[in-house]
Protein backbone atom coordinates (compact mmCIF):
# COMPACT_ATOMS: atom_id res chain seq x y z
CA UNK A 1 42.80 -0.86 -54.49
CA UNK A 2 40.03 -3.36 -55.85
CA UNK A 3 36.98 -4.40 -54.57
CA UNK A 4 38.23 -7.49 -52.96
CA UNK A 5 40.99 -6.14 -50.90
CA UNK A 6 38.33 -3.52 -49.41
CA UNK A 7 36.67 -6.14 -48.50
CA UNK A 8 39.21 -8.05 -46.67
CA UNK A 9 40.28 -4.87 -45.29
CA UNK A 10 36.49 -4.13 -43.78
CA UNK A 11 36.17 -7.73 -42.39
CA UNK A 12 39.59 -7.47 -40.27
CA UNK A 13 38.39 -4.04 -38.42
CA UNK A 14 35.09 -5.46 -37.94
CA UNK A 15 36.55 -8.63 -36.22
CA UNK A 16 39.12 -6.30 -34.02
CA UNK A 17 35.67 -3.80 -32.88
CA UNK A 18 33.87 -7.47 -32.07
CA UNK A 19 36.60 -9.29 -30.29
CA UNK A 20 38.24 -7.84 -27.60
CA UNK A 21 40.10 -9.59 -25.42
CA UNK A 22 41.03 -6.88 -23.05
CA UNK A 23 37.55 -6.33 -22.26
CA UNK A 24 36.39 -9.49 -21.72
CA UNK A 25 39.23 -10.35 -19.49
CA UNK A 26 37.92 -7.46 -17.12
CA UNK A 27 33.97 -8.50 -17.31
CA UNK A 28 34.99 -12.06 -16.43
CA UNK A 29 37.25 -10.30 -13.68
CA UNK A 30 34.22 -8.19 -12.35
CA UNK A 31 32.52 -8.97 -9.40
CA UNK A 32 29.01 -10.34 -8.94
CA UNK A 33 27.04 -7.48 -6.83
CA UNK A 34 25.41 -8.71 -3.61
CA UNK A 35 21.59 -9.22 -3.81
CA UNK A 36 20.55 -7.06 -0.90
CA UNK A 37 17.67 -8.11 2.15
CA UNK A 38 14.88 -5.91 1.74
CA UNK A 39 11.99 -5.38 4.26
CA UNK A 40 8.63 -4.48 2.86
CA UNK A 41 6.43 -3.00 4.99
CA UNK A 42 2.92 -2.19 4.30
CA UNK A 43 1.44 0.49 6.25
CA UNK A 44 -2.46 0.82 7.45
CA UNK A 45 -4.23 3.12 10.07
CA UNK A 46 -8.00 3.45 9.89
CA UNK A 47 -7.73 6.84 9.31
CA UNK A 48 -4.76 7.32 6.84
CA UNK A 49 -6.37 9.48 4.54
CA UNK A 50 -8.50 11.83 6.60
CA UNK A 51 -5.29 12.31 9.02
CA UNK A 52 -2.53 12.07 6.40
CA UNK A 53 -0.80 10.28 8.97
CA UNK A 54 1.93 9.02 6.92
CA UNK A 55 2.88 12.22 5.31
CA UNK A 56 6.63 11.91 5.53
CA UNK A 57 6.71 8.20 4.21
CA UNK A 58 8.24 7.83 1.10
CA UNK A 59 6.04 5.14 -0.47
CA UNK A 60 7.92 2.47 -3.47
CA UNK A 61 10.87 3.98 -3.04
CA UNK A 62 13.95 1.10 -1.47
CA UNK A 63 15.79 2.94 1.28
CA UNK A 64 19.14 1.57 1.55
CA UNK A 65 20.17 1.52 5.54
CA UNK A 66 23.91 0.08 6.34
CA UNK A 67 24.07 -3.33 8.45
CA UNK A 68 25.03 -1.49 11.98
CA UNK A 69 22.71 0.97 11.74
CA UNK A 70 19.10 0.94 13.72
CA UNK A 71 16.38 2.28 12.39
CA UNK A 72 14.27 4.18 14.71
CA UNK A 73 10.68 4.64 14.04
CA UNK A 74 8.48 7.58 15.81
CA UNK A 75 6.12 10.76 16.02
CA UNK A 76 9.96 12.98 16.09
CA UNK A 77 10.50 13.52 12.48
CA UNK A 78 13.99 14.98 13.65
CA UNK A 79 14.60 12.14 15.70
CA UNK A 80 13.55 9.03 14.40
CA UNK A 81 14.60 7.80 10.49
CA UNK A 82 10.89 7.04 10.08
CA UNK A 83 8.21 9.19 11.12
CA UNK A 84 4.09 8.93 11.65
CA UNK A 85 2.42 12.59 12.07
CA UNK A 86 0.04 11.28 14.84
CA UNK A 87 0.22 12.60 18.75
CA UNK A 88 -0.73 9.04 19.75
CA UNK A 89 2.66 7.53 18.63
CA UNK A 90 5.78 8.31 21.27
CA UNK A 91 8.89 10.11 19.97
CA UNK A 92 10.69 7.75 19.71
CA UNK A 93 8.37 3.66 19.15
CA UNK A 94 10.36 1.18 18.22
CA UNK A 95 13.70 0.31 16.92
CA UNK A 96 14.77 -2.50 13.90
CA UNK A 97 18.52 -3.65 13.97
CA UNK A 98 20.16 -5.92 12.06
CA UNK A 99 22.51 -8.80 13.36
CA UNK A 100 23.47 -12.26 12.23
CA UNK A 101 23.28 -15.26 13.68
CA UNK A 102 25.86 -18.41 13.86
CA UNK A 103 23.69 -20.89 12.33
CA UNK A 104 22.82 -18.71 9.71
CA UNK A 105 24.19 -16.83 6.30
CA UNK A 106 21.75 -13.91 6.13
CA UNK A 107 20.97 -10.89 7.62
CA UNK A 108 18.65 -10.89 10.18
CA UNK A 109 16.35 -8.56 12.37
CA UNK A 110 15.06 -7.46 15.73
CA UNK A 111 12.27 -5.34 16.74
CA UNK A 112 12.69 -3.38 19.73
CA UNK A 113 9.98 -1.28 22.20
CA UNK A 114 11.70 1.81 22.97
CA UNK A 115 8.56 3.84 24.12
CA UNK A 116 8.17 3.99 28.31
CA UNK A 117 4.73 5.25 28.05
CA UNK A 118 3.42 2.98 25.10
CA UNK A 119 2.63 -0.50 24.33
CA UNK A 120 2.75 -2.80 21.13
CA UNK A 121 2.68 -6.24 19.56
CA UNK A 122 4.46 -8.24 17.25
CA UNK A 123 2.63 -11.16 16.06
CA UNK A 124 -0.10 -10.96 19.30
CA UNK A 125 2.56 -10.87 21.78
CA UNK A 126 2.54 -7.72 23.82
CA UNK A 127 6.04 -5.80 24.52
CA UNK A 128 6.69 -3.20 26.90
CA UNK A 129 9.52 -1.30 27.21
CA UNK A 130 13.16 -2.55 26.01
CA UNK A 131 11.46 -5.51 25.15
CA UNK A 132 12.31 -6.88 21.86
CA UNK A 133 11.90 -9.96 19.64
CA UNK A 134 13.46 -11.86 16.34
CA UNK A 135 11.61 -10.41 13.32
CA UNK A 136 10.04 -13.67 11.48
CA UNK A 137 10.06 -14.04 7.73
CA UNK A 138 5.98 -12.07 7.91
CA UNK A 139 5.04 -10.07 11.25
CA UNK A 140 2.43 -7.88 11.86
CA UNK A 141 3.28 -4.84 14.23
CA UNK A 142 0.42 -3.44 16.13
CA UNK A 143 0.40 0.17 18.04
CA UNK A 144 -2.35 2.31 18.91
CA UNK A 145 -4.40 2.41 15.83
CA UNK A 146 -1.42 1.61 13.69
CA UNK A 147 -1.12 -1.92 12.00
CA UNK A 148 2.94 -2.48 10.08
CA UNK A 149 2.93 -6.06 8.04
CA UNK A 150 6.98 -6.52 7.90
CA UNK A 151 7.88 -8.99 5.29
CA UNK A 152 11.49 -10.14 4.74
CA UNK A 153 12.92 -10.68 1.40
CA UNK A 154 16.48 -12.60 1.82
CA UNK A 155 19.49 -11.21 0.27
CA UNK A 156 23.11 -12.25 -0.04
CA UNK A 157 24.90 -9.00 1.36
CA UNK A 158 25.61 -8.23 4.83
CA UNK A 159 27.02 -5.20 4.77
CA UNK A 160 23.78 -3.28 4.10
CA UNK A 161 19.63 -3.75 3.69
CA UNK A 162 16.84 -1.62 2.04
CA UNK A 163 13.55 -0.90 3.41
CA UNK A 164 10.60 0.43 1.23
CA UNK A 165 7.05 1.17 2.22
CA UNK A 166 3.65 0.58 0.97
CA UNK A 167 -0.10 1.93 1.17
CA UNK A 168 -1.87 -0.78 2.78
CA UNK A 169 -5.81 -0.34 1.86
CA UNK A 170 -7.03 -2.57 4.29
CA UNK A 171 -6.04 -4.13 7.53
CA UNK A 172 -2.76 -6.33 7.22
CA UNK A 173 -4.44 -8.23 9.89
CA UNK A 174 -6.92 -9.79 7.66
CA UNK A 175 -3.96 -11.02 5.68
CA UNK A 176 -2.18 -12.75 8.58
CA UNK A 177 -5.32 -14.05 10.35
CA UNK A 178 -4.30 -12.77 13.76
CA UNK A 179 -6.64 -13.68 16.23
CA UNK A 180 -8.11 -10.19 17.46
CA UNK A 181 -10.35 -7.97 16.26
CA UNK A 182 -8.99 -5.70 13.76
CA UNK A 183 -9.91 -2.23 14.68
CA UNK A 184 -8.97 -2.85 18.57
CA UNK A 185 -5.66 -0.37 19.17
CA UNK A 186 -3.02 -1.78 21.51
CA UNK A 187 -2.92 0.42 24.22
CA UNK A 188 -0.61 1.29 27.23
CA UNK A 189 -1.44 -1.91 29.06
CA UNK A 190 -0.29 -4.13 26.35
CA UNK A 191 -3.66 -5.66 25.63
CA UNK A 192 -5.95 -4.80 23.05
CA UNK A 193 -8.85 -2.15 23.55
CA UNK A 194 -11.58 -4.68 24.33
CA UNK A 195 -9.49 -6.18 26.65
CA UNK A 196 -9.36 -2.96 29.09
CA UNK A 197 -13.10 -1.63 29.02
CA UNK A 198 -12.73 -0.16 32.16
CA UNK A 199 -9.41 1.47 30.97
CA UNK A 200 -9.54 5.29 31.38
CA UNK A 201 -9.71 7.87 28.24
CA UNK A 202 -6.14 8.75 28.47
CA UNK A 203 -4.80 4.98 27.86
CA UNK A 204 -7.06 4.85 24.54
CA UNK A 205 -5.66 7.41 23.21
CA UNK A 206 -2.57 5.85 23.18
CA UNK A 207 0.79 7.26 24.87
CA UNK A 208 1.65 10.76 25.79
CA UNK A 209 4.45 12.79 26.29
CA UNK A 210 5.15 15.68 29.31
CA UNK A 211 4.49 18.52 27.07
CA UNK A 212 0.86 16.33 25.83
CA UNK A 213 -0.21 16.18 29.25
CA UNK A 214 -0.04 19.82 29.66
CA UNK A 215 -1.89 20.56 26.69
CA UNK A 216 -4.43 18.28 27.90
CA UNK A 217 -5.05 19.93 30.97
């Protein structure tokens, strides 16, 4: 066999390892994967470090949830799919759920108050109990010493979301330029702290459960 037939020979499998047309009649074929909506929420309390009050957060880490699901967020780790280790948060807080809207192609949110005992705000505006609201594009949830800025990143899918969590070194309400002081805690009432001076001790602290009370006593 000479030299040139080698060659010709080399060239012809090199050409059939290149070009495959089987192959790229399935990558053409494949399907474009769904961008997903991801909320980012950034985390603050005054006293995060000295209190490790977020101790079961996962921080940078996306958390993939499925459309129908709700997310409940608590003090009942067993409970609740996120979790503060603080006695001033209820069980059980607040609630996010998905749902979309006629007029519109993406998934979108609502924040419900699930706590009887506690109070909190979304933006300034107080909810109590089974109260909820539309989650804007940026919203700043407030309750007792806790501060959540919720922003919404827009995704194609609408079968499923993420969530991920960040450290939040100061507070978020710097950032959105709410119009109350930043260390006042929303308490029971719905207002914030400075708002309720003659509010007793028990209220500041935020809510309590039954089995709180007792302790207290």
């Amino acid at each position: 066999m000479t030299l040139e037939s080698d060659l010709e020979e080399y060239c012809s499998i090199a050409k059939q390892e290149v070009f495959n047309p089987g192959e790229m009649a399935s990558f053409e074929d494949a399907e474009t994967e769904e961008t997903l909506t991801c909320l980012r929420i950034q985390v603050y309390h005054p006293h995060q470090s000295a209190k490790d009050v977020f101790r079961h957060l996962q921080f940078h880490r996306k958390l993939r949830h499925r459309a129908e699901d709700t997310v409940l967020f608590g003090r009942d780790a067993k409970a609740c799919d996120v979790s503060f280790y603080d006695t001033r948060v209820s069980r059980s807080q607040f609630a996010l759920q998905a749902f979309r809207a006629f007029e519109r192609s993406e998934l979108c949110f609502e924040i419900k108050h699930v706590s009887k005992r506690g109070s909190m705000a979304v933006n300034g505006l107080p909810l109590q109990h089974l109260h909820k609201v539309e989650l804007p594009e940026k919203a700043l949830v407030r309750f007792s010493d806790f501060q959540l800025l919720i922003l919404k990143e827009p995704g194609e899918s609408r079968d499923s979301f993420e969530i991920v969590f960040e450290p939040c070194a100061a507070p978020p309400c710097q950032e959105v330029g709410e119009g109350v002081p930043c260390g006042s805690p929303v308490v029971d009432s719905g207002f914030h702290s400075q708002e309720c001076a003659v509010s007793a001790s028990v209220s500041l602290r935020g809510p309590l459960e039954n089995d709180e009370r007792m302790l207290i006593k």
